[in-house]
Structure formats: structure tokens, C-alpha cells
C-alpha atoms as a PDB file:
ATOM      1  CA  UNK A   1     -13.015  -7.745  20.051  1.00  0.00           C
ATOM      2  CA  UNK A   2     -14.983  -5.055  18.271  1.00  0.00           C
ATOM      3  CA  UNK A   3     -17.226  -2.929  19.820  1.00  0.00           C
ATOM      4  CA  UNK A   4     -21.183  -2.369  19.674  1.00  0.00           C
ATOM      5  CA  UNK A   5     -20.591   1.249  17.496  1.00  0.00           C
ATOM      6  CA  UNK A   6     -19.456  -1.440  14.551  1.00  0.00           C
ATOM      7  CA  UNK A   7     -22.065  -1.571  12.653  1.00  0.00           C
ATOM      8  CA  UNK A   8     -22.872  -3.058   9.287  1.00  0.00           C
ATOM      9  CA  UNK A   9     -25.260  -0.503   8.957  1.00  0.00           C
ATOM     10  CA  UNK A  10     -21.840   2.081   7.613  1.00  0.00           C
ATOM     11  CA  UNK A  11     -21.440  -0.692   4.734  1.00  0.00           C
ATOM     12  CA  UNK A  12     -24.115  -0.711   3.668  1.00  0.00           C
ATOM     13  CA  UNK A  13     -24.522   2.594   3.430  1.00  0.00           C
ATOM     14  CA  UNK A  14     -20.933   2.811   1.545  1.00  0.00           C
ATOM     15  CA  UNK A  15     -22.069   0.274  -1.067  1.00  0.00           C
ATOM     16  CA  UNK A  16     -25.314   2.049  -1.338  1.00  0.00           C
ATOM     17  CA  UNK A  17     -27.940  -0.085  -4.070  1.00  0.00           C
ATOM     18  CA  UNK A  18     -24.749  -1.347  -6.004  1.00  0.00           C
ATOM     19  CA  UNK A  19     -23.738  -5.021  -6.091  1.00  0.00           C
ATOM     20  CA  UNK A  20     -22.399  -6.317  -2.438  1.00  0.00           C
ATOM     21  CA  UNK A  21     -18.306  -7.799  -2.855  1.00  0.00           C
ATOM     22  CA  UNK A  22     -18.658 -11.105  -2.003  1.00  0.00           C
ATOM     23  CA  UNK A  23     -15.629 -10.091   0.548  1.00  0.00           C
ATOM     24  CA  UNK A  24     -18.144  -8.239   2.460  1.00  0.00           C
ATOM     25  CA  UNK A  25     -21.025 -10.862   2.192  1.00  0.00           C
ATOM     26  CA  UNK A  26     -21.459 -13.702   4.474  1.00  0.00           C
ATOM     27  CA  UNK A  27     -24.782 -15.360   3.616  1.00  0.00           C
ATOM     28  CA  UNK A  28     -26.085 -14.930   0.337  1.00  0.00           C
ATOM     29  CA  UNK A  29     -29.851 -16.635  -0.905  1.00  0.00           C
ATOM     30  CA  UNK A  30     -30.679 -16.840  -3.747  1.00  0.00           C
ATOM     31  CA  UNK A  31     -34.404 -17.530  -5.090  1.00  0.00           C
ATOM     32  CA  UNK A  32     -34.725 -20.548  -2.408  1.00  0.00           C
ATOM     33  CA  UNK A  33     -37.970 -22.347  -2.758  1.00  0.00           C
ATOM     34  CA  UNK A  34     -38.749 -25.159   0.055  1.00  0.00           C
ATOM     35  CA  UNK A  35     -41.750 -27.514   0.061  1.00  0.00           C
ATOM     36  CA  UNK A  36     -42.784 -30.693   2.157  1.00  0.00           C
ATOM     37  CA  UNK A  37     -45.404 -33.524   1.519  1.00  0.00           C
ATOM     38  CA  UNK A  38     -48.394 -33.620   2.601  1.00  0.00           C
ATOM     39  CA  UNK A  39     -50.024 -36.972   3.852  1.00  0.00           C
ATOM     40  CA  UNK A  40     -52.470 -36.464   0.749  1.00  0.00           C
ATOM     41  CA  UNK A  41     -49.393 -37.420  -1.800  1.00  0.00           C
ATOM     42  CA  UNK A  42     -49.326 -33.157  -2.425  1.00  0.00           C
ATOM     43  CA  UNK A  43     -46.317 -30.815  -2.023  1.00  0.00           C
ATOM     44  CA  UNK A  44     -47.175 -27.555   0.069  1.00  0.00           C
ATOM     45  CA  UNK A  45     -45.100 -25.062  -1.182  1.00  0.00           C
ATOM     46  CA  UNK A  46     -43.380 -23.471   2.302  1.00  0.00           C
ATOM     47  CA  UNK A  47     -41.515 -20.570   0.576  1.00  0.00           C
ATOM     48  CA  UNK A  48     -40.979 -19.105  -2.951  1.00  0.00           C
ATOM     49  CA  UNK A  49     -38.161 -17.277  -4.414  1.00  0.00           C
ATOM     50  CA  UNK A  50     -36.530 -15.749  -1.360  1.00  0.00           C
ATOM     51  CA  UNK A  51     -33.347 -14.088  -1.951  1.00  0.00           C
ATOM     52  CA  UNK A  52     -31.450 -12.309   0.616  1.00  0.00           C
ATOM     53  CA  UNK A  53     -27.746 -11.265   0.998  1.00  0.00           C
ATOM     54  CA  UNK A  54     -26.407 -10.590   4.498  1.00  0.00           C
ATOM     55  CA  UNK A  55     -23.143  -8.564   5.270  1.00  0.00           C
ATOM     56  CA  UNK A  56     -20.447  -9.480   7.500  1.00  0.00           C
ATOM     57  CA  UNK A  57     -21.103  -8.173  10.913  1.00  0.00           C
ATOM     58  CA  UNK A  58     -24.463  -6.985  10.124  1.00  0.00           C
ATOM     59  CA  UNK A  59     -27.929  -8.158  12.826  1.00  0.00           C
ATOM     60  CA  UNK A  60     -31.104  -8.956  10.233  1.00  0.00           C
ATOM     61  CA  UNK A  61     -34.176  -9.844  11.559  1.00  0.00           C
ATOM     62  CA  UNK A  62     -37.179 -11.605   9.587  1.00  0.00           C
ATOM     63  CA  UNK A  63     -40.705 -10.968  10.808  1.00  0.00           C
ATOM     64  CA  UNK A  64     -43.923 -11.614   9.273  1.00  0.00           C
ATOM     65  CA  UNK A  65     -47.183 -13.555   9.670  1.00  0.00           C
ATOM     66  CA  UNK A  66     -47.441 -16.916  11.515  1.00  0.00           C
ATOM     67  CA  UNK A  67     -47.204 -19.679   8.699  1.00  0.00           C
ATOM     68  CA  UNK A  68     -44.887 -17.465   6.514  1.00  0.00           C
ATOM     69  CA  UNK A  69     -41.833 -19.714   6.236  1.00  0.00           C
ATOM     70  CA  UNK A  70     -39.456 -17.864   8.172  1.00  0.00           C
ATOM     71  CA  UNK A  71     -38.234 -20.382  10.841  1.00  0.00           C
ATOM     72  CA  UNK A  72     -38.372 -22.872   7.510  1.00  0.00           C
ATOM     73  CA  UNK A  73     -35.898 -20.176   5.834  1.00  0.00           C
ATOM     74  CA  UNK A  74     -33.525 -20.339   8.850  1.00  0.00           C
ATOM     75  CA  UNK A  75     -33.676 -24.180   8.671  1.00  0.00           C
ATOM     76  CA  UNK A  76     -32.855 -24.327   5.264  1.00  0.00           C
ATOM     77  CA  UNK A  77     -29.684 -21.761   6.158  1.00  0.00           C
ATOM     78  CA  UNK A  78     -28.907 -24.019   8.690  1.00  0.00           C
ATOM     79  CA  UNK A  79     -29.256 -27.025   6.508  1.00  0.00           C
ATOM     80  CA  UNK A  80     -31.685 -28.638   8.452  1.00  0.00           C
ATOM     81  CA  UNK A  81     -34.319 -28.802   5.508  1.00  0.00           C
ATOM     82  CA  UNK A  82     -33.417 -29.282   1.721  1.00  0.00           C
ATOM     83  CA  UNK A  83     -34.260 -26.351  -0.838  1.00  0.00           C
ATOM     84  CA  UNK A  84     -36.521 -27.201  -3.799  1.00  0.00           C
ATOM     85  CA  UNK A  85     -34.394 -24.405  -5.786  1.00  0.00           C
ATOM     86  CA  UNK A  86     -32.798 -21.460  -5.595  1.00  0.00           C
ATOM     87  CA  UNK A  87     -29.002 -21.685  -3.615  1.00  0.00           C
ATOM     88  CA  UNK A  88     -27.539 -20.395  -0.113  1.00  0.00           C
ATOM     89  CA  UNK A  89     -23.902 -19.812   0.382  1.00  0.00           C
ATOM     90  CA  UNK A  90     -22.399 -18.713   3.781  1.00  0.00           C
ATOM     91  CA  UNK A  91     -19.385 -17.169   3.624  1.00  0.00           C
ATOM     92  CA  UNK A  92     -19.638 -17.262   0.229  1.00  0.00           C
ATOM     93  CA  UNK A  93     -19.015 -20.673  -0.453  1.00  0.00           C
ATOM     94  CA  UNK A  94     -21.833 -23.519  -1.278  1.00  0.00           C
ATOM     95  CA  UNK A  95     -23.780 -23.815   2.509  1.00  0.00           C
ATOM     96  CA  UNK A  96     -22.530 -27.819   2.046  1.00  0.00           C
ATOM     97  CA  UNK A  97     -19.013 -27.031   1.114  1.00  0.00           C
ATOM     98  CA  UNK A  98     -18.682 -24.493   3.964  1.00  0.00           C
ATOM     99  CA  UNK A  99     -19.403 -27.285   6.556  1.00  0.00           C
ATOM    100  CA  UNK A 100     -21.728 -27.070  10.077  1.00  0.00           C
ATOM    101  CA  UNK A 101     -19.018 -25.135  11.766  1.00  0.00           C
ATOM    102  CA  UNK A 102     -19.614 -22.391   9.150  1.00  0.00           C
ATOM    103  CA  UNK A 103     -23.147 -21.562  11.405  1.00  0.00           C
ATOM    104  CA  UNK A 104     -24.383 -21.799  14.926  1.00  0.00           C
ATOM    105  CA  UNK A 105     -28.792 -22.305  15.331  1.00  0.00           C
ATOM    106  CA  UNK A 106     -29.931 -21.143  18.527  1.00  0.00           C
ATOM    107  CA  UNK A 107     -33.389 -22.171  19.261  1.00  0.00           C
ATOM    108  CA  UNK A 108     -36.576 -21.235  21.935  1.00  0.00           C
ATOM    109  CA  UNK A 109     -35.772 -24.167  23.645  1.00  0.00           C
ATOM    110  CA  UNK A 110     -32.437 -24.252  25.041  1.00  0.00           C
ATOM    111  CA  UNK A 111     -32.447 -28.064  25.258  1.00  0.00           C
ATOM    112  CA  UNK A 112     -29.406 -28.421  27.486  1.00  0.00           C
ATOM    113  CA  UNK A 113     -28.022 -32.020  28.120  1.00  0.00           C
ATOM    114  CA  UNK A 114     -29.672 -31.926  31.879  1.00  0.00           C
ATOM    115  CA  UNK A 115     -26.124 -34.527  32.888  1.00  0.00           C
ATOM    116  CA  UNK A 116     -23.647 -31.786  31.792  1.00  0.00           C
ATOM    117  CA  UNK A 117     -22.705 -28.871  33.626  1.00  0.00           C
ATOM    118  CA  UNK A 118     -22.850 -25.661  32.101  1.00  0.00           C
ATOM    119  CA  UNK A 119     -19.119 -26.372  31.075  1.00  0.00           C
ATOM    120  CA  UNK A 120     -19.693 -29.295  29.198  1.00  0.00           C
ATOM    121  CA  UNK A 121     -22.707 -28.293  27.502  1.00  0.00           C
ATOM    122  CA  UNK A 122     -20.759 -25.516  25.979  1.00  0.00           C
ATOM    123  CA  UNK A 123     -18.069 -27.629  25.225  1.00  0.00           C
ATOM    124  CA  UNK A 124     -20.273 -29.868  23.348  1.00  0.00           C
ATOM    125  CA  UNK A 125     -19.561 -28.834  20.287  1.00  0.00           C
ATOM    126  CA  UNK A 126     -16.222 -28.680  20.382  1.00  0.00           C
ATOM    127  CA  UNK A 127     -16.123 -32.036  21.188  1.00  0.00           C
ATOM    128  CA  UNK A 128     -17.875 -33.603  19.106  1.00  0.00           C
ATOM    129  CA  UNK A 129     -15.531 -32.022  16.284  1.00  0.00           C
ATOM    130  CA  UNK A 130     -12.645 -34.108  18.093  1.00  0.00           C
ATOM    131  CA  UNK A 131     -11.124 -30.295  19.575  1.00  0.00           C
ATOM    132  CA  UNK A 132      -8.351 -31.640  22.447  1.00  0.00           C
ATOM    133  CA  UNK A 133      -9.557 -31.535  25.607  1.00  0.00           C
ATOM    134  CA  UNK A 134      -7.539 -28.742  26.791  1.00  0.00           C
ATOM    135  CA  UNK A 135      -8.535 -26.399  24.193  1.00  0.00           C
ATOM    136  CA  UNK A 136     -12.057 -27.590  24.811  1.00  0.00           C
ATOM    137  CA  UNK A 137     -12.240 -26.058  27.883  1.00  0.00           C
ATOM    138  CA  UNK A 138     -10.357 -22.730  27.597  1.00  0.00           C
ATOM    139  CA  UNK A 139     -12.908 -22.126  24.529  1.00  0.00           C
ATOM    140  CA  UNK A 140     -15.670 -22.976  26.599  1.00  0.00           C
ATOM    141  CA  UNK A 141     -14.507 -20.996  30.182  1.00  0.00           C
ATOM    142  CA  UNK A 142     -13.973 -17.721  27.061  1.00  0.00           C
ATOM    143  CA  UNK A 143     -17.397 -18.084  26.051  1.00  0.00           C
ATOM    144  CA  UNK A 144     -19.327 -18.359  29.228  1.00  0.00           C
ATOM    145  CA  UNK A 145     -17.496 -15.813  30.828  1.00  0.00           C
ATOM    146  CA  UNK A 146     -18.351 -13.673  27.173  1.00  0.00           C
ATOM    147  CA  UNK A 147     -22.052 -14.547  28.526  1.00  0.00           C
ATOM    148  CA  UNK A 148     -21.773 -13.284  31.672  1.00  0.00           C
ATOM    149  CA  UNK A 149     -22.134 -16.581  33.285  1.00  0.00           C
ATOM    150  CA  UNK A 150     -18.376 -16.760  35.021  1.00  0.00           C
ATOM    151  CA  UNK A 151     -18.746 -18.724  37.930  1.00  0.00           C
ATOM    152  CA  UNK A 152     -21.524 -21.086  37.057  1.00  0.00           C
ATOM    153  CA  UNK A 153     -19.062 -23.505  34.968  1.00  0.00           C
ATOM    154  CA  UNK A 154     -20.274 -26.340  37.598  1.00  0.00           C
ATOM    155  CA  UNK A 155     -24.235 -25.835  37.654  1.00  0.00           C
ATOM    156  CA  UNK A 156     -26.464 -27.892  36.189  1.00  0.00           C
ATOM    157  CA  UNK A 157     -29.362 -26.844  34.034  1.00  0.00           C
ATOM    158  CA  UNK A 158     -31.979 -27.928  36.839  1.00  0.00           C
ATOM    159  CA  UNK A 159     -30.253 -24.921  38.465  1.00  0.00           C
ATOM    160  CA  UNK A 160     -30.304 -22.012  36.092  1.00  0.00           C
ATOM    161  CA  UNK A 161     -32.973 -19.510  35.428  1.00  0.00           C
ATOM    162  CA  UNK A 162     -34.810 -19.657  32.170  1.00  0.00           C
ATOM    163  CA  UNK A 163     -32.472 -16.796  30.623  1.00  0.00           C
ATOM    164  CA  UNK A 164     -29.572 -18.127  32.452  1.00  0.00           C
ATOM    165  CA  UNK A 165     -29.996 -21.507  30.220  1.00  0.00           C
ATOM    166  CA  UNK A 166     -30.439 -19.474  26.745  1.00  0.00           C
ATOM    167  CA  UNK A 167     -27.292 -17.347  27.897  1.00  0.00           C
ATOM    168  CA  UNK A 168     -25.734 -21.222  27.888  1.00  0.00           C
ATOM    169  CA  UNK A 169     -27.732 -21.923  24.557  1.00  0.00           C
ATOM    170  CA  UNK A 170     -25.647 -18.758  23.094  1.00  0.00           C
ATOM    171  CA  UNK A 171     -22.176 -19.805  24.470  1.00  0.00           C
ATOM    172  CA  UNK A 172     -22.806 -23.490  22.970  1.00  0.00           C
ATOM    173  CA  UNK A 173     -23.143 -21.484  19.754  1.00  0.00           C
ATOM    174  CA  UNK A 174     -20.330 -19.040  19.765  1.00  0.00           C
ATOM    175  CA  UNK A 175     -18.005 -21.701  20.842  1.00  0.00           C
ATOM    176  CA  UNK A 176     -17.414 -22.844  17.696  1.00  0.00           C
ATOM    177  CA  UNK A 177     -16.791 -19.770  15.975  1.00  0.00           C
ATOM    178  CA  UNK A 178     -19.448 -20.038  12.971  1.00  0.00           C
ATOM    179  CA  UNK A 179     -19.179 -17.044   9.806  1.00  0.00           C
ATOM    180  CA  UNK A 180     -22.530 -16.970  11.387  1.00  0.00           C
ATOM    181  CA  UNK A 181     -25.101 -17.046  14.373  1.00  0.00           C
ATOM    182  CA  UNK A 182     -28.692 -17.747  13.940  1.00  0.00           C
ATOM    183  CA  UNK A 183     -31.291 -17.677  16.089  1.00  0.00           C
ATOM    184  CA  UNK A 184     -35.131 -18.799  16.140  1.00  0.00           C
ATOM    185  CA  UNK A 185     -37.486 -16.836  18.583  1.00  0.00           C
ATOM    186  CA  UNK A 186     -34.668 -17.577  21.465  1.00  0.00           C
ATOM    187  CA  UNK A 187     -36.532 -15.432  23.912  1.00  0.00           C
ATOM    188  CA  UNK A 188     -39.921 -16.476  23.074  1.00  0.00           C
ATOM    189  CA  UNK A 189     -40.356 -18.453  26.426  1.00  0.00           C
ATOM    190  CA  UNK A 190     -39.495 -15.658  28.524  1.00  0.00           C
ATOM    191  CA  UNK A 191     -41.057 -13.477  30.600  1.00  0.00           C
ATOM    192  CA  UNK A 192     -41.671  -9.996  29.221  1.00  0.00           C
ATOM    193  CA  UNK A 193     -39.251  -8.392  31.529  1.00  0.00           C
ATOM    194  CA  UNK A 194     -36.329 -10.876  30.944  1.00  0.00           C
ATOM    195  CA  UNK A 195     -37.064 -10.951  27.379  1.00  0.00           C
ATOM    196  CA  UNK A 196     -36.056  -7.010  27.309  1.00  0.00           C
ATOM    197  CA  UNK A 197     -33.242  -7.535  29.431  1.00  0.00           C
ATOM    198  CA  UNK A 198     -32.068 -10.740  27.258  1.00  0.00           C
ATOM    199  CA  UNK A 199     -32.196  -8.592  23.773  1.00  0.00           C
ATOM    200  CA  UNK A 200     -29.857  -6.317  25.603  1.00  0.00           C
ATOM    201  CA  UNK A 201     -27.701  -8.471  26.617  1.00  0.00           C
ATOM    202  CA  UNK A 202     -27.918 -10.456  23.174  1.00  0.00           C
ATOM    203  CA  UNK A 203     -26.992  -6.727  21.534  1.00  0.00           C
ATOM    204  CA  UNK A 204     -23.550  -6.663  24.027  1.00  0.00           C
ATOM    205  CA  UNK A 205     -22.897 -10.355  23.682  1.00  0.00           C
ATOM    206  CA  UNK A 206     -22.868 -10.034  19.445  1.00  0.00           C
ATOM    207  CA  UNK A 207     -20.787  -7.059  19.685  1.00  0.00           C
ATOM    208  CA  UNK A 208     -18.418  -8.087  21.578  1.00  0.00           C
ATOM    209  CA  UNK A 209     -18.274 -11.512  19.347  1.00  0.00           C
ATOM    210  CA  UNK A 210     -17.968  -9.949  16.529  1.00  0.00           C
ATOM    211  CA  UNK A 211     -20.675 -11.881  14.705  1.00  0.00           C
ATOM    212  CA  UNK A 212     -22.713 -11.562  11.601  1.00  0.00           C
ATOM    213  CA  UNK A 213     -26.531 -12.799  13.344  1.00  0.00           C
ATOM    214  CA  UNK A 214     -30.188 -13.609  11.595  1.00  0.00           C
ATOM    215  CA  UNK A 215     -32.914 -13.308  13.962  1.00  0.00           C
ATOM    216  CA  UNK A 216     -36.082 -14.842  13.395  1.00  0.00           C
ATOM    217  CA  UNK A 217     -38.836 -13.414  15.801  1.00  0.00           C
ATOM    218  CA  UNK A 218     -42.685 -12.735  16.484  1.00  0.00           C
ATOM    219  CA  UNK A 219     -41.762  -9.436  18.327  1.00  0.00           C
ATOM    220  CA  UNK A 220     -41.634  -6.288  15.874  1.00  0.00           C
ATOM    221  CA  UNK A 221     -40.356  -4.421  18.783  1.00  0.00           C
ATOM    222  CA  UNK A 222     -37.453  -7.150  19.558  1.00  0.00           C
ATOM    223  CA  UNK A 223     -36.714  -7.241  15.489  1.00  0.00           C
ATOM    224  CA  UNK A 224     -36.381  -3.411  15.572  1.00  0.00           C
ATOM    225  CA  UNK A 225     -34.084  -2.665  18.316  1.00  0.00           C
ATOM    226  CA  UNK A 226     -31.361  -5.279  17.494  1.00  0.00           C
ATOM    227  CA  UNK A 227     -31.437  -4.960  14.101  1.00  0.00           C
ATOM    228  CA  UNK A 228     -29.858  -2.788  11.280  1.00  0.00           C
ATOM    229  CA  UNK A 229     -32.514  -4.708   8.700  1.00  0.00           C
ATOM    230  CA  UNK A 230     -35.693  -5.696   9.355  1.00  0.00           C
ATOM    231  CA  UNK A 231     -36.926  -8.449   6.713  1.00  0.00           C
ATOM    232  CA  UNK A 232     -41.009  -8.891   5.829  1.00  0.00           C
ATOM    233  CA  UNK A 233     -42.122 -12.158   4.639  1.00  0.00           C
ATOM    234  CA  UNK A 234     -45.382 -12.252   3.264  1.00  0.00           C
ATOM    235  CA  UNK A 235     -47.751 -15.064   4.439  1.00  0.00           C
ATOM    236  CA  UNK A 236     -47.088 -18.670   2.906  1.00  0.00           C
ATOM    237  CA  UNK A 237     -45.250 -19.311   0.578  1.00  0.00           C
ATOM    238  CA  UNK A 238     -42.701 -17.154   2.487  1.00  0.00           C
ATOM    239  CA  UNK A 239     -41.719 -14.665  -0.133  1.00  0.00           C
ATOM    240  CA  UNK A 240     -39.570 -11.342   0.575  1.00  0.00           C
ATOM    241  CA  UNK A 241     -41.847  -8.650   0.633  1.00  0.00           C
ATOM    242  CA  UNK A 242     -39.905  -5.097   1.645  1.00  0.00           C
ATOM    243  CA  UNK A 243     -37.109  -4.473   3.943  1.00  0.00           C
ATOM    244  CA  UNK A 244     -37.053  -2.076   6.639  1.00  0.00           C
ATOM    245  CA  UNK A 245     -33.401   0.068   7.102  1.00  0.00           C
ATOM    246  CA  UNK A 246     -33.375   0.693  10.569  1.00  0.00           C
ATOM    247  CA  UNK A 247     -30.671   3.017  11.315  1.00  0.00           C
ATOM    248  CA  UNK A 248     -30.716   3.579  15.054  1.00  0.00           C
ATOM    249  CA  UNK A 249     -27.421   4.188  15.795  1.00  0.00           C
ATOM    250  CA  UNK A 250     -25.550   1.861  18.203  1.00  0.00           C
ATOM    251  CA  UNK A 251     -24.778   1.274  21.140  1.00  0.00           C
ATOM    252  CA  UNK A 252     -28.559   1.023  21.868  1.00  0.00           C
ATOM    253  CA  UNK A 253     -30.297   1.324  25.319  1.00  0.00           C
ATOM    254  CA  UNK A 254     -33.948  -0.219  25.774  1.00  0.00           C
ATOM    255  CA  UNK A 255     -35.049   3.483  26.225  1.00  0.00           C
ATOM    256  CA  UNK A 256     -35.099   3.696  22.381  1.00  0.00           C
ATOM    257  CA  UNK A 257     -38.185   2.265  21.854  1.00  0.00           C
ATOM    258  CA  UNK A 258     -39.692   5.044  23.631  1.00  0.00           C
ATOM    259  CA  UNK A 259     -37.976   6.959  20.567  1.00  0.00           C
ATOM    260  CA  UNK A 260     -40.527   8.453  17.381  1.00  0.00           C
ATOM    261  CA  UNK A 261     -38.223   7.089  15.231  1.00  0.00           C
ATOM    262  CA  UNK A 262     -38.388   3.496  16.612  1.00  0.00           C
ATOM    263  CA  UNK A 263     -42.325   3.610  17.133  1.00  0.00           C
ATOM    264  CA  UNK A 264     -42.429   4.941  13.495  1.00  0.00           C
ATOM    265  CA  UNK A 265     -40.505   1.706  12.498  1.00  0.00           C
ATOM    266  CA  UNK A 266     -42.761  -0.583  14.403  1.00  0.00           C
ATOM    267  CA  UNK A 267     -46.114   1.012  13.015  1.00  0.00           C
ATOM    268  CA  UNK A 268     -44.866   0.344   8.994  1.00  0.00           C
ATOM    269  CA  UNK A 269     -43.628  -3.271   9.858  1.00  0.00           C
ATOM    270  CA  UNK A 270     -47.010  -3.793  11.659  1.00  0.00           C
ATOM    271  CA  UNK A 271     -49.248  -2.421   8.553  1.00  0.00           C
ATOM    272  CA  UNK A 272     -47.356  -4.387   6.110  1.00  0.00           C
ATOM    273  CA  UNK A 273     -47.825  -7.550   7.988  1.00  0.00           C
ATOM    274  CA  UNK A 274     -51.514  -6.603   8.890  1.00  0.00           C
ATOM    275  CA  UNK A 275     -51.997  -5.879   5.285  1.00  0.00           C
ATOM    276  CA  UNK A 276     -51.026  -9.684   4.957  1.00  0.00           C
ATOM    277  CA  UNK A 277     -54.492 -10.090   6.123  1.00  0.00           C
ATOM    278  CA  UNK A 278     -53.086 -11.919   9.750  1.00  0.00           C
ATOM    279  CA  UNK A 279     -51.375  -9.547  12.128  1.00  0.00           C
ATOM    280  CA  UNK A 280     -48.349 -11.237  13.598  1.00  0.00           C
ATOM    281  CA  UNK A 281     -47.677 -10.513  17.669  1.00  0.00           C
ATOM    282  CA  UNK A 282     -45.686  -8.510  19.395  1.00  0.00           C
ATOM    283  CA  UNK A 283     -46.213  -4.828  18.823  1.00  0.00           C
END
């Protein structure tokens, strides 16, 4: 599998402003607009014209005010929420056409079936796409050894650590080999200190997958060190409002964010969210 010095960051750097191939593109939004009722008989308009193209093997993050829209954006990726307008292909065909095996959503809350062992939780998926039993569980023991979690096949959730069960959550993702991994504020319920070993971990575990990932999170900090692109919404409706080239290069250790260059990052992403007029968390 490819290592953590691939970066998408070289592509897009080869492509420079000019139009993406689609060959090199695996999501691709264009001018999506979301809204839900209100109990009032009203439409609240979520988010507004976002349009954002995502290259193959490349880790974009989206940050920006609380209320902005950007879990709603991921949902509507996902195909958890309909779009108003606009469209969103993933791997460059119509996010319908390419089917729920196309992308992976890996949310805060691990939600692991509490009967299954670790095994069969990752397995899930698999099964439920009628995968042979066999198969079922050589993808699964691949995966959760990928996560680092060889020799826990038989545990239950009651006995894992909190980022124990969202290494789990990630495996139950992977397994099914999506075009593409997203993930909402997975770390958000963790401590501070397993949180920064988690993002590492997350950086080794996509590299070595191979995986294009979209990262929706409250941390700056987290967005900037796993990210080649950082994306700012604006506050509701959710509307693009500058992107943030991050070019660390990779492999990354955590001691980067002691680095000028990554605190430099951090300060613009906070001001433009501050200037918002509601400061998000996590500097």
C-alpha cells in the first residue's frame, strides 16, 4: 500500500489553478444548496452554493463556525440529506449512481453493535452487501490488524477504550473499500491526549489505505496537521469562503505544531472564522 510521503498535495501542485481531470478527481460539488423545514411551515436555508472538488488521495478538512453547515455538507456527500440544488459526484459519477459502497461516514459516536465482537462489527458491512462469509472475515481480520487492533478480534465494545472503539469505527469503514472516507468530528469525545495520539494514528492508518478522506472538525489545530486543504465555511448558510494550502510535508510528527509555519496556519484560519463574528473551538 502507498506510503504517508504520497501526497495529493504534488497534484495539485502539477495541475496548478487549471481545470482538475476528472481521472484525478474523486468528489466533485457543485453549487449544493440544502434546506430543512421549520415547524413554522418555513425552509431554513442550511447551505448555499458550495462547490468543492477533491483529488484522489488527497486529506481536506472543513472548519468554520458552529451552525455553518459543514456536518450538513458531509451528510449530503454521504447521501444522508437531499440537496435543494447544485450536484455531488464521487468518483466522478452521479453520488446515486456510484452506490453506498462508493463512501464510508465515520461519526463521534462510534455506535458499535454492543452483541458483536470487534470482528463482526467490522464485518458488518460486508455483510450486509451479501460478501461470503469467508471473505467476510479475511477483509475484516486485514482491516483491524490495518488499525492496530490485532488481537482484539473477540472483545466486545463494553471492553475497549474510547479510541480503541473509533479505531473499530475506522476499520468498519475501510472494510468496504469506498473511493472515499469521511469523517465527522470522530475524535471529538476524546480526551485531549488521545485525541493527539488518534490524529496520528488516523494520518498512518489513511496512508497506508490509500484513501482519499474529508474531515469535518471543530479543532483548527486537528484540521491543520492532517490536512493538505483546509476548507472555511462561513456561518449559515454554509458557503465556501477561502481555502487554506497547507503544505507541511509528510510524514508528519505531532511536533509540527510547535512549527511557525503550522501556528501561522492556525492564526489565519482562526481570524477568518472570528471575522465570522463567532469564533469556532479548538485553537
Amino acid at each position: 500500500m502507498p506510503g504517508e510521503s504520497r501526497t495529493a498535495a504534488g497534484t495539485a501542485r502539477q495541475h496548478g489553478d487549471g481545470e482538475i481531470p476528472d481521472s484525478d478527481l474523486v468528489l466533485r460539488a457543485s453549487g449544493v444548496e440544502v434546506e430543512f423545514p421549520l415547524r413554522d411551515g418555513s425552509r431554513h436555508l442550511a447551505i448555499d452554493g458550495v462547490s468543492l472538488e477533491v483529488r484522489r488521495g488527497e486529506f481536506v478538512s472543513i472548519v468554520g463556525p458552529s451552525g455553518c453547515g459543514k456536518t450538513t455538507f458531509l451528510n449530503a456527500v454521504d447521501g444522508l440529506v437531499p440537496t435543494r440544488g447544485g450536484s455531488i459526484e464521487v468518483a466522478m459519477r452521479d453520488r446515486e449512481e456510484g452506490g453506498t459502497r462508493s463512501r464510508a461516514m465515520v461519526f463521534q459516536d462510534a455506535s458499535l453493535l454492543p452483541w458483536r465482537t470487534v470482528l463482526r462489527n467490522v464485518s458488518y458491512g460486508l455483510e450486509l452487501h451479501g460478501v461470503p462469509k469467508q471473505e467476510c472475515r479475511e477483509r475484516a481480520l486485514e482491516l483491524i490488524e490495518l488499525v492496530g487492533l490485532k488481537g482484539s478480534e473477540d472483545r466486545y465494545p463494553r471492553q475497549l477504550s474510547g479510541g480503541m472503539k473509533q479505531r473499530v469505527n475506522l476499520a468498519r469503514a475501510l472494510v468496504v473499500d469506498p473511493e472515499i472516507l469521511l469523517l465527522d468530528e470522530p475524535f471529538a469525545s476524546l480526551d485531549a491526549q488521545t485525541r493527539e495520539y488518534m490524529q496520528a494514528e488516523l494520518l498512518s492508518i489513511w496512508a497506508r489505505a490509500g484513501k482519499t478522506a474529508v474531515l469535518v472538525t471543530h479543532q483548527i489545530d486537528e484540521a491543520v496537521y492532517l490536512s493538505d486543504r483546509v476548507v472555511v465555511f462561513s456561518k449559515g448558510p454554509g458557503r465556501v469562503k477561502d481555502t487554506i494550502e497547507v503544505g507541511l510535508d509528510r510524514p508528519r510528527k505531532l511536533a509540527v505544531k510547535r512549527s511557525d509555519v503550522f501556528r501561522d496556519h492556525e492564526t489565519r484560519i482562526w481570524n477568518l472564522i472570528q471575522d465570522e463574528g463567532e469564533p469556532d473551538e479548538g485553537q
